[in-house]
Protein backbone atom coordinates (compact mmCIF):
# COMPACT_ATOMS: atom_id res chain seq x y z
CA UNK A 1 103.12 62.81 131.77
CA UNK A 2 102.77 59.05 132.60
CA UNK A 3 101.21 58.49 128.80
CA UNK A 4 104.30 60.47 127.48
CA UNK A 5 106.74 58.51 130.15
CA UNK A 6 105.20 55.17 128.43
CA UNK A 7 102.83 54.23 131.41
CA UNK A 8 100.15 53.44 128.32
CA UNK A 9 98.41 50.39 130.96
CA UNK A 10 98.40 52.58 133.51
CA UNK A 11 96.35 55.23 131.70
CA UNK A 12 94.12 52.32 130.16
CA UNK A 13 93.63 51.17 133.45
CA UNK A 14 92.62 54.35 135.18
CA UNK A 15 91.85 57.45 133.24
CA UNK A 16 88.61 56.31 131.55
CA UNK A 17 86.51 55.85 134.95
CA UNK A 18 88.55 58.81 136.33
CA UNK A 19 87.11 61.08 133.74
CA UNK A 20 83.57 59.86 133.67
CA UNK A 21 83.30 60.67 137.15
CA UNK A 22 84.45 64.16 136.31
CA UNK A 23 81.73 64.66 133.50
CA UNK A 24 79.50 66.24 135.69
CA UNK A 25 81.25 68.41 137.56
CA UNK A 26 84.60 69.16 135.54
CA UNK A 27 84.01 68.76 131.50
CA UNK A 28 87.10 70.39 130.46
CA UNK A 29 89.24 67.96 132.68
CA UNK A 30 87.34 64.66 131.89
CA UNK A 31 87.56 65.91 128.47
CA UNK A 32 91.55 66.21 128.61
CA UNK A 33 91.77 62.50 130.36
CA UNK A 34 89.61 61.13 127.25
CA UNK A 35 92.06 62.91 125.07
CA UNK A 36 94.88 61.05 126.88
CA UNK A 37 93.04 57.54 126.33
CA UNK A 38 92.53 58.13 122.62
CA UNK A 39 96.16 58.89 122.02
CA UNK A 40 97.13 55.41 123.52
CA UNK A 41 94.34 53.22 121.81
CA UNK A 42 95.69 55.61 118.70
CA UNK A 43 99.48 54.92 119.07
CA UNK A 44 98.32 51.45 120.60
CA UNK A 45 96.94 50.19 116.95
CA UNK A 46 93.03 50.57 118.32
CA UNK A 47 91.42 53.01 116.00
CA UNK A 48 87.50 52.33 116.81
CA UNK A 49 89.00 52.94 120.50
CA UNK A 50 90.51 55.55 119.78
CA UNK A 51 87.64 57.14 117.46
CA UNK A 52 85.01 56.54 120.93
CA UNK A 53 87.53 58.48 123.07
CA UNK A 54 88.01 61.51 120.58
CA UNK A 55 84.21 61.22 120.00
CA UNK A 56 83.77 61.80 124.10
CA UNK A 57 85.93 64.43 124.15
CA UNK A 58 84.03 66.17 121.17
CA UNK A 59 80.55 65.51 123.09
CA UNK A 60 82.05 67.67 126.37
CA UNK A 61 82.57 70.40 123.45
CA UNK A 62 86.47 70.07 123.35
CA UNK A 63 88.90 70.01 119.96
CA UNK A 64 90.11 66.28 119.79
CA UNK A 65 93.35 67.28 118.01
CA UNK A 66 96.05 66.68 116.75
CA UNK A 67 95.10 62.95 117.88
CA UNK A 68 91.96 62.99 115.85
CA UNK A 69 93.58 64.14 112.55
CA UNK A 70 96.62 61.93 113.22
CA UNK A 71 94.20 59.16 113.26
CA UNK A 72 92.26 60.32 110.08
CA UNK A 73 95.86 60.64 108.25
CA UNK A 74 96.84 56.91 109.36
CA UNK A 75 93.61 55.63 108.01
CA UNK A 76 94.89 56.86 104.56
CA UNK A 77 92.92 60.42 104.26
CA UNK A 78 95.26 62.95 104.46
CA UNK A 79 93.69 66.27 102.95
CA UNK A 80 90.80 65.32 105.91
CA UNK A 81 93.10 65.61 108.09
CA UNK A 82 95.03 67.97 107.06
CA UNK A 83 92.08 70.49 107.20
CA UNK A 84 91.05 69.45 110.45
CA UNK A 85 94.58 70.57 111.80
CA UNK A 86 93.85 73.83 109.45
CA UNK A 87 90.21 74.34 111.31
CA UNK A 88 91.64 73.54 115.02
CA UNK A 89 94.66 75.91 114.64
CA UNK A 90 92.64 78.89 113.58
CA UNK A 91 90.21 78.62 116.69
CA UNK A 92 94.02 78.71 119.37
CA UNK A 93 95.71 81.10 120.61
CA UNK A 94 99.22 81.33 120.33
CA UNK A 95 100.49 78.37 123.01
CA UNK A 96 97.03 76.07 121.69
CA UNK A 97 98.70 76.04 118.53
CA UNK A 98 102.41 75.25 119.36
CA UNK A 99 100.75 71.67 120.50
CA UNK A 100 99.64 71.17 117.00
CA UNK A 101 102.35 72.27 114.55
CA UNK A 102 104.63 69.67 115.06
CA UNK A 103 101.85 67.23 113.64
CA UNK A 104 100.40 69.62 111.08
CA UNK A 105 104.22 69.93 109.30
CA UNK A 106 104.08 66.26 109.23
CA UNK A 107 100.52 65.89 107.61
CA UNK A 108 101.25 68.70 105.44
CA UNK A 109 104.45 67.03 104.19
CA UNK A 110 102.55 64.14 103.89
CA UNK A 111 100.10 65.88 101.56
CA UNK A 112 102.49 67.17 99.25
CA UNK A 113 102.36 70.81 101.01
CA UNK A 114 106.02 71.67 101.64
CA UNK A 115 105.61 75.53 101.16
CA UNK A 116 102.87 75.09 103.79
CA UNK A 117 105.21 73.22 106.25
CA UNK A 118 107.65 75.73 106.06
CA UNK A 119 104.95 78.49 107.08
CA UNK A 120 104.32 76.32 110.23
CA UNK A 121 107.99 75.59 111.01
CA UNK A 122 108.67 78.67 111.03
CA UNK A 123 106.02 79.88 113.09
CA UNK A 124 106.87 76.80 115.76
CA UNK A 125 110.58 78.11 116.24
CA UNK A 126 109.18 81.81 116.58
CA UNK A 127 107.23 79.97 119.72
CA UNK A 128 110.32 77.60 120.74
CA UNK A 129 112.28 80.99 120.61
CA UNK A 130 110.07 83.23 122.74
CA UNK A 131 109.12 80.93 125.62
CA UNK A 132 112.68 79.43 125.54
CA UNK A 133 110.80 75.95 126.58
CA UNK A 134 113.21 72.64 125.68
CA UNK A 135 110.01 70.87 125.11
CA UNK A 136 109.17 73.36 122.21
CA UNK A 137 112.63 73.76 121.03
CA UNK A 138 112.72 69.62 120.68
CA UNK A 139 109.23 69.99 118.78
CA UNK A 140 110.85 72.80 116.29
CA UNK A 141 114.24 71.33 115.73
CA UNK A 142 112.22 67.98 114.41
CA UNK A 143 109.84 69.97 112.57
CA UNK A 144 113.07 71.97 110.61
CA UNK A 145 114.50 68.69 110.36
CA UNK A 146 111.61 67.00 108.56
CA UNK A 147 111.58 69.94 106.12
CA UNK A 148 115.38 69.05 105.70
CA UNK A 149 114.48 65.83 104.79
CA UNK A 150 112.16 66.55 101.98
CA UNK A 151 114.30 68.96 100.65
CA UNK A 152 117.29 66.06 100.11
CA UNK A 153 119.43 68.03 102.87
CA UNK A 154 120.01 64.55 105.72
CA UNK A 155 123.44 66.38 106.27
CA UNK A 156 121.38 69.48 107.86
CA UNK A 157 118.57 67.44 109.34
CA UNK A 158 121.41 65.36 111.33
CA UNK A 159 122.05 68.08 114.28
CA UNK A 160 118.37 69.07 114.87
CA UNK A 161 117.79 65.60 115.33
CA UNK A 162 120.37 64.77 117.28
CA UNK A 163 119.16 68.19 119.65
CA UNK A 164 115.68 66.60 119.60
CA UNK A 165 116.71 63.18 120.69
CA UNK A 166 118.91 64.57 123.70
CA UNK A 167 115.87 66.85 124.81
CA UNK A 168 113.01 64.06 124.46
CA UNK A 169 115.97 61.29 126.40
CA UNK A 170 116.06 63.75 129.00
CA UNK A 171 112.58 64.59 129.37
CA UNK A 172 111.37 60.53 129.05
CA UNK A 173 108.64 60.92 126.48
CA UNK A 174 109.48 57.38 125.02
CA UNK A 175 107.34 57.84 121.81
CA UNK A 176 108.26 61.11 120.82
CA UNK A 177 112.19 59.89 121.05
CA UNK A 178 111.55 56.95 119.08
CA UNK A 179 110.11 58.86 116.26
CA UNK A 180 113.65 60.80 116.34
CA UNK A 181 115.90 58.00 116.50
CA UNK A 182 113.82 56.54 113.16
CA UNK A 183 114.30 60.02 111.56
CA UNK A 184 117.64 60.00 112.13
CA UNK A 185 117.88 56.38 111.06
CA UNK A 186 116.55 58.05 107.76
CA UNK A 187 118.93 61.05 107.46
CA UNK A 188 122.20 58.66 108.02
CA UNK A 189 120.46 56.18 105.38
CA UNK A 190 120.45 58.38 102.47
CA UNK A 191 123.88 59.77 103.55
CA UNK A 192 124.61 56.29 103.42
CA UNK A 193 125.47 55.15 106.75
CA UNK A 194 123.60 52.18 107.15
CA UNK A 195 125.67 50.74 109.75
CA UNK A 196 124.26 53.57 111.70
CA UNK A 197 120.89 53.76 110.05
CA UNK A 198 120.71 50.29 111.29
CA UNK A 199 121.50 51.19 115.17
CA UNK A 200 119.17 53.96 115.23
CA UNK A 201 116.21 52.15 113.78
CA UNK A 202 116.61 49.25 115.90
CA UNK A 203 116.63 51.50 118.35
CA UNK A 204 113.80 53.11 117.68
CA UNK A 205 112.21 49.56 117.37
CA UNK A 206 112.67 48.68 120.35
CA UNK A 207 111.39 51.57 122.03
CA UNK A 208 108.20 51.03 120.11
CA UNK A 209 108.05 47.67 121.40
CA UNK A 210 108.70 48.32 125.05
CA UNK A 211 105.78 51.08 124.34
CA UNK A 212 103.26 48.43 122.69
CA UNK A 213 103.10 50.49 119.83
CA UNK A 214 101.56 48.04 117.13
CA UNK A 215 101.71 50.15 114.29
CA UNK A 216 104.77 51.29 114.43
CA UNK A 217 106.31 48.47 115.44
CA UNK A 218 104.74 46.63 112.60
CA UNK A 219 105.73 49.30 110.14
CA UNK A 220 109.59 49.16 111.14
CA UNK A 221 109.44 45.20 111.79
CA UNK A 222 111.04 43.11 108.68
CA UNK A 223 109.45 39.82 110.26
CA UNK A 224 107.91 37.87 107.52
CA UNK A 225 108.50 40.71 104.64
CA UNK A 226 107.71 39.81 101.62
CA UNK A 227 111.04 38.61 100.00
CA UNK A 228 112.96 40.05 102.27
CA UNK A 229 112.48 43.48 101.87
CA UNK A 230 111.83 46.70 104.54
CA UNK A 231 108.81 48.60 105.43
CA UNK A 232 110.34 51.51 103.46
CA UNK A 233 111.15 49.27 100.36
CA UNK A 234 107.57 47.72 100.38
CA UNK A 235 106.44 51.36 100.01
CA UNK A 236 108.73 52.10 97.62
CA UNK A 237 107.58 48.74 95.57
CA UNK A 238 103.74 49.84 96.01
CA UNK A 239 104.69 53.21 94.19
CA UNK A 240 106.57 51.44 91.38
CA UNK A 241 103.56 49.01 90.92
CA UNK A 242 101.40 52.01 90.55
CA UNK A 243 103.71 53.34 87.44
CA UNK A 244 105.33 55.98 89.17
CA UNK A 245 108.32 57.52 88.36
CA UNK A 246 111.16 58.63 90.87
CA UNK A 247 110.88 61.86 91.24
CA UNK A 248 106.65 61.01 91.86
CA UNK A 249 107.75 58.27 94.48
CA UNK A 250 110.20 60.82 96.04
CA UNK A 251 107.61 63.18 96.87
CA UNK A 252 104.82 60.89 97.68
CA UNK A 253 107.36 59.40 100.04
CA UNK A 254 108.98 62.47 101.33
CA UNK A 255 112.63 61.41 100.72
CA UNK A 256 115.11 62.51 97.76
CA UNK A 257 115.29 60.56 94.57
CA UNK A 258 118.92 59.40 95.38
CA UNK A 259 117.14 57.32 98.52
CA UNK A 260 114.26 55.98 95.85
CA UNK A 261 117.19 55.00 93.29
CA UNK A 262 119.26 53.24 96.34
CA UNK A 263 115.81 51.27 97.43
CA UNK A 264 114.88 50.44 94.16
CA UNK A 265 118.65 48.98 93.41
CA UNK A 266 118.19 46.80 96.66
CA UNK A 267 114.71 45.61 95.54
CA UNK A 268 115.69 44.32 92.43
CA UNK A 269 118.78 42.47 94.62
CA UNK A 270 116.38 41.10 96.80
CA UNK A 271 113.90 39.98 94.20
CA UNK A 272 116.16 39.01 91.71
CA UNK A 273 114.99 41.09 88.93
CA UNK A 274 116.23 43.64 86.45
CA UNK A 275 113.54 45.96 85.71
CA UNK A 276 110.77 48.54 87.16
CA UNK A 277 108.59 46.01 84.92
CA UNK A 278 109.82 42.83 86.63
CA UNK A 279 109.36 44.64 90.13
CA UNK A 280 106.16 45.67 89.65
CA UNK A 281 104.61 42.27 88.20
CA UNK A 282 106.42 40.34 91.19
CA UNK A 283 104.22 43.00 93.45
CA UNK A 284 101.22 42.03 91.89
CA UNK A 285 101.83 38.30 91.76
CA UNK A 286 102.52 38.58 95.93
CA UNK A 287 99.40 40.75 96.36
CA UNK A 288 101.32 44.25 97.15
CA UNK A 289 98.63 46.58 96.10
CA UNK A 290 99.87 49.52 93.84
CA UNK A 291 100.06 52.76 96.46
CA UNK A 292 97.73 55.84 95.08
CA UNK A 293 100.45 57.97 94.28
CA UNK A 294 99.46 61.72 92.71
């Protein structure tokens, strides 16, 4: 609760001596407080941190995930982690793998497997549905919502997120409602409200920066950009360099090729060039390595 509240120096501080003092006597509980660290060194930006905690709670014979997988998928190996989410879900029983769904629709997504995320989404809402939990609801209205996205359907994705946001406000778990508010900064931005786009990802900003959440933080930030442009439209740029086409940088990216066309019109704005070519030599001459898109 306090890691989910945003108290991320107050489990730093304590949990790690906590749980080695319950090694001996309780595994399974100074396995859940090493759990707890990893996700903040995770979230934090401290992967070899967060690798030693997850690596603890493996040695006490507990299932590091989703953190571990998470962490695998942010390192740039997504099918890894992807089928660690597959291997830890088929070991839980019904509740175990409500925890882990939310994050598996996002890898899968990430991995091109939208027929895959559906199977999960649908199997999170059955949950959300039968133990009538706001927590879980919250969980399956973002997963829905993600598919929504992929599927070039913001309009749909808008009310689910909005549903998620109110639950995970109400409930204080600070990360988990920043991750909303920059969804929904995404669903109004390819409906094209960017006045609003704008309010919700600053919002979500600054949550991530009350939080100390480096990664995201530095992933949302447009401080010293290269010419000016977004996280999202450095992505995009990375995709073009590679030779991609739209409807390649759509999927890779998980957004509709309408979005793609409207970042790649405010690239060439920005960089003051005409063409996919010009874009994509201006990458390489500013070092923006070409993204490894299938």
């Amino acid at each position: 609760l306090v890691r989910a509240e945003g108290g991320w120096d107050a489990v730093e501080r304590g949990i790690e001596a906590h749980s080695r003092q319950l090694v001996g006597s309780h595994g399974w509980l100074a396995a859940a407080g090493y759990y707890e660290l990893g996700e903040v060194r995770r979230l934090r930006g401290d992967p070899e941190g967060a690798r030693r905690a997850f690596g603890l709670v493996r040695a006490l014979g507990d299932d590091p995930q989703p953190g571990a997988a998470l962490l695998l998928a942010s390192a740039g190996d997504v099918p890894g982690a992807l089928a660690e989410l597959q291997a830890s879900l088929a070991g839980r029983d019904r509740l175990g793998r409500a925890r882990l769904l939310l994050p598996a629709v996002e890898v899968a997504l990430e991995a091109g497997e939208p027929a895959y995320a559906a199977v999960l989404a649908d199997e999170l809402e059955a949950i959300a549905a039968f133990h009538d939990s706001p927590g879980l609801r919250a969980r399956a209205q973002q997963a829905r919502a993600l598919l929504h996205l992929r599927s070039g359907r913001p309009s749909d994705a808008l009310p689910l997120l909005d549903g998620a946001a109110r639950t995970y406000r109400e409930q204080r778990f600070r990360h988990a409602s920043a991750a909303v508010h920059e969804l929904l900064a995404q669903a109004h931005r390819e409906l094209g409200h960017e006045p609003t786009a704008a309010a919700e990802e600053a919002t979500a900003l600054a949550i991530y920066r009350q939080l100390g959440a480096g990664p995201d933080v530095r992933r949302l930030s447009r401080e010293e950009a290269p010419g000016g442009l977004s996280p999202r439209e450095l992505q995009v740029l990375a995709c073009i360099a590679s030779g991609a086409g739209n409807r390649a940088v759509a999927h890779h990216l998980v957004i509709s090729e309408k979005t793609v066309s409207r970042h790649l019109a405010n690239i060439y704005l920005k960089l003051g060039v005409g063409s996919r070519t010009a874009a994509a030599a201006w990458a390489h001459e500013h070092g923006i390595a070409p993204a490894s898109v299938d």
